[in-house]
Structure formats: structure tokens, C-alpha cells
N, C-alpha and C. Protein backbone atom coordinates (compact mmCIF):
# COMPACT_ATOMS: atom_id res chain seq x y z
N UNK A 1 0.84 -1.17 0.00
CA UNK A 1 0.00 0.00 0.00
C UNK A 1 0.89 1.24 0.00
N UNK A 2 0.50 2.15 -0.88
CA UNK A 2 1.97 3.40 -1.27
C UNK A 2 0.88 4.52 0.08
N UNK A 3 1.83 5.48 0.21
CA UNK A 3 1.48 6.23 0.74
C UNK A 3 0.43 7.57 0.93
N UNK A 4 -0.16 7.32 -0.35
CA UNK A 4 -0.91 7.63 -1.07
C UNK A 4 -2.13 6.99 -1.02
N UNK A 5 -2.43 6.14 -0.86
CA UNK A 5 -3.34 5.38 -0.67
C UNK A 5 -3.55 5.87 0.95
N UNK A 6 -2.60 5.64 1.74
CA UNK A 6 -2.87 5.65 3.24
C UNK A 6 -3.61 7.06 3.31
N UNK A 7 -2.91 8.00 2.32
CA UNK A 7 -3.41 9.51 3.02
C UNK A 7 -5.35 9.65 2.74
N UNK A 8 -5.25 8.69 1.50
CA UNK A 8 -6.84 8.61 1.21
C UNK A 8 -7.65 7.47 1.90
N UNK A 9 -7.10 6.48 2.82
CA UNK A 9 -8.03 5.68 3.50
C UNK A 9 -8.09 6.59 4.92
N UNK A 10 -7.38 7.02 5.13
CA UNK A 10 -7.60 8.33 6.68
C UNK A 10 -8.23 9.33 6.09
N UNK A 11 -8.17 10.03 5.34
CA UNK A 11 -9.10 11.13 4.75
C UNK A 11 -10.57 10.50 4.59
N UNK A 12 -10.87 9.73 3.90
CA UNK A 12 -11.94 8.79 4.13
C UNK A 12 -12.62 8.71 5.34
N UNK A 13 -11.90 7.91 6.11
CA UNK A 13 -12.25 7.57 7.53
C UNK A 13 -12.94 9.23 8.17
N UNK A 14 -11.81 9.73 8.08
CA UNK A 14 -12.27 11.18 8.53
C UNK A 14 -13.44 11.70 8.24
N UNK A 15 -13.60 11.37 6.93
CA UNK A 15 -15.02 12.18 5.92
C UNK A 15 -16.49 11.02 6.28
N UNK A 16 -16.09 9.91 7.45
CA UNK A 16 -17.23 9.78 7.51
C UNK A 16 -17.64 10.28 9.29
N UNK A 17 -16.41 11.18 9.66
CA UNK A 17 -16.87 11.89 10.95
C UNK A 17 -17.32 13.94 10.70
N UNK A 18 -16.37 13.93 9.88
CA UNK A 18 -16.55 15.17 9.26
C UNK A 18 -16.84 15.56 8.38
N UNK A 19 -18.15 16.12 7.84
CA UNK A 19 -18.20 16.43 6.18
C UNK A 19 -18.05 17.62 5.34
N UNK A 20 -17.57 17.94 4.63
CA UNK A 20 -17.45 19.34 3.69
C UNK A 20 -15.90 20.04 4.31
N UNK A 21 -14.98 19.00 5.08
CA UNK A 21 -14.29 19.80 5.19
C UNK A 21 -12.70 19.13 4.49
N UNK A 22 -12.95 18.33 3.87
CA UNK A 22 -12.05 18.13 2.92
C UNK A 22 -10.33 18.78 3.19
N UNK A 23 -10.77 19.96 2.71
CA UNK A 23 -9.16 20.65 2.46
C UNK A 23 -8.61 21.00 3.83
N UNK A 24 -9.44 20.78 4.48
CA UNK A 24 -9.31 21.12 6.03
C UNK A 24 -8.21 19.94 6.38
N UNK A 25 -8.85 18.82 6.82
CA UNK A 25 -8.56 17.69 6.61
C UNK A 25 -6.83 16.91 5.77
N UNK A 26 -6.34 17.53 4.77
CA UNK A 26 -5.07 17.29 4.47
C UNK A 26 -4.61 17.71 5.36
N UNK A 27 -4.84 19.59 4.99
CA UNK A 27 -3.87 20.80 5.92
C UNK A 27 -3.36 20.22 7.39
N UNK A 28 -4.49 19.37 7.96
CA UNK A 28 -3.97 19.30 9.31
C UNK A 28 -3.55 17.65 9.24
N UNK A 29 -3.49 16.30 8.13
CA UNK A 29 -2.21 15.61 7.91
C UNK A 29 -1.14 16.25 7.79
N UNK A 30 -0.99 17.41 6.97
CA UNK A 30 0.23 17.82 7.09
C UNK A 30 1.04 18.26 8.05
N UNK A 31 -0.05 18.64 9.01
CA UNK A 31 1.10 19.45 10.25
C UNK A 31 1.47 18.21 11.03
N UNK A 32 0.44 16.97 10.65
CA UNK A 32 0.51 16.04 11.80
C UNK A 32 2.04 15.33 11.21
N UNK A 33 2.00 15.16 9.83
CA UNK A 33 3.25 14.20 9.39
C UNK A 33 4.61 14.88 8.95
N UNK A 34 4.42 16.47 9.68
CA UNK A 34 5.54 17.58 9.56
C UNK A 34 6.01 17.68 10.51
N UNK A 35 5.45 17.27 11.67
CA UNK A 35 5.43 17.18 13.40
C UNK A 35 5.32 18.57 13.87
N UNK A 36 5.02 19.14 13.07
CA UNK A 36 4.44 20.79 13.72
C UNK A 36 3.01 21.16 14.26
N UNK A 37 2.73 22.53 14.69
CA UNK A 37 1.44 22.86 14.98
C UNK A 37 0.46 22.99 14.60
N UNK A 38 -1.11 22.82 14.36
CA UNK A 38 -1.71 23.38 13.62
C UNK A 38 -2.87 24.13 14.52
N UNK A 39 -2.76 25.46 13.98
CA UNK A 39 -4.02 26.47 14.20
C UNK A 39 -4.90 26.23 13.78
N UNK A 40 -6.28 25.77 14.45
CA UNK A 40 -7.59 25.67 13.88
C UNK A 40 -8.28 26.82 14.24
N UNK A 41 -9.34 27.55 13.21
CA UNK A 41 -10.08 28.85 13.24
C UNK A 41 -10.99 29.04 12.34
N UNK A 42 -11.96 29.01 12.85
CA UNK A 42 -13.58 28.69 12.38
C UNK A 42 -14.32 30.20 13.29
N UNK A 43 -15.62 30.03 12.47
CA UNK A 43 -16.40 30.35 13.53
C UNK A 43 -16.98 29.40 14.61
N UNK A 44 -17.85 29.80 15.80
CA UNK A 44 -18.35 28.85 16.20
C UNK A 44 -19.58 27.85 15.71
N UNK A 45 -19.20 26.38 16.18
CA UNK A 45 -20.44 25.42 15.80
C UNK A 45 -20.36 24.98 14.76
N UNK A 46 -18.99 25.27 13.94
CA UNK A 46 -18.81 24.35 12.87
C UNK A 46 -17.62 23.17 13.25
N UNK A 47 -17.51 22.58 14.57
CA UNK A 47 -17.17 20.87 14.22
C UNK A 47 -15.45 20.92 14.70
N UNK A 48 -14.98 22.22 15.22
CA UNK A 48 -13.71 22.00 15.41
C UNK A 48 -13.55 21.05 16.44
N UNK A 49 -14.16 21.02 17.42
CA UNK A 49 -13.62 20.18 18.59
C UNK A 49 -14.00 18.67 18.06
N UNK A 50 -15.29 18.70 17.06
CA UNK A 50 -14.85 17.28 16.50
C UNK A 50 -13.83 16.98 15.48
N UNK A 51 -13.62 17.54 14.67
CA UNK A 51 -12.36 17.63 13.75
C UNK A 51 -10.88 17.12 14.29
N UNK A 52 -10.89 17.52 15.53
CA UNK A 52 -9.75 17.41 16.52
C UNK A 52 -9.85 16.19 17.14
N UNK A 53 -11.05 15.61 17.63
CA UNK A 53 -11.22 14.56 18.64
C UNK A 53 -10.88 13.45 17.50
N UNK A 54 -11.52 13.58 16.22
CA UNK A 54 -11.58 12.19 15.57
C UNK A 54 -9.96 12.45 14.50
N UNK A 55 -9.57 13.28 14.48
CA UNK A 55 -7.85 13.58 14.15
C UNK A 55 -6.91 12.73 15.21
N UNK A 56 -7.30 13.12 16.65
CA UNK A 56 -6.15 12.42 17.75
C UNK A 56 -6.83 10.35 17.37
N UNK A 57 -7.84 10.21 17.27
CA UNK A 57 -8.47 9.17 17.40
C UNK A 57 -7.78 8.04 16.47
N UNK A 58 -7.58 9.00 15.00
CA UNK A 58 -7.31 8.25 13.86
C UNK A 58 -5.47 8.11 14.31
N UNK A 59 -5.08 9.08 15.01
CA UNK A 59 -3.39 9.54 14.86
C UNK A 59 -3.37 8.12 15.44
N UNK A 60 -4.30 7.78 16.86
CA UNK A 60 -3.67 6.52 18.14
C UNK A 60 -3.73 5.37 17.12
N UNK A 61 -4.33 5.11 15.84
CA UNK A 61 -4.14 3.62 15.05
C UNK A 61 -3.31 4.10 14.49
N UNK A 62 -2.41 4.84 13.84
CA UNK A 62 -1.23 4.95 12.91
C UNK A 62 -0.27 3.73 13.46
């Protein structure tokens, strides 16, 4: 399985906790597989604290 594949079976996974946020969703693989920070900034009630919960969730099966 290339790595490529992996980034789209977790993006997946993700998109069936989070929806419409797609580009969201790389941006913060990237900080995760850059080992840096990522700033999340929304308004309220759009899904950050879930975005985050099911991000750490997916990171603990890597």
C-alpha cells in the first residue's frame, strides 16, 4: 500500500466523521506528518472540537 493510498483511507475515515471539510482535513495531515502545529479557526459550531477529537483518534491507530 503506497502512501498515497494511506493519506486517502484516513481522509476517508475522517469524511465519515466530518463532512465538507475536505481541504481542512489534508492541511492538518500535514502538520501532523511535519510534526508541527496546527491552528484551527472557524467560527463557532462548525465541528472543530470534532475535527480534533476524531484527528487524535485516527493519529492513536497509525
Amino acid at each position: 500500500m503506497s502512501s498515497h493510498d494511506i493519506i486517502k483511507s484516513i481522509i476517508s475515515n475522517m469524511e465519515k466523521v466530518i463532512i465538507g471539510k475536505t481541504p481542512e482535513l489534508y492541511q492538518i495531515l500535514k502538520g501532523i506528518f511535519a510534526g508541527g502545529h496546527i491552528l484551527i479557526e472557524d467560527v463557532p459550531g462548525v465541528g472543530k472540537t470534532t475535527l480534533l477529537t476524531t484527528t487524535v483518534l485516527l493519529k492513536k491507530m497509525l
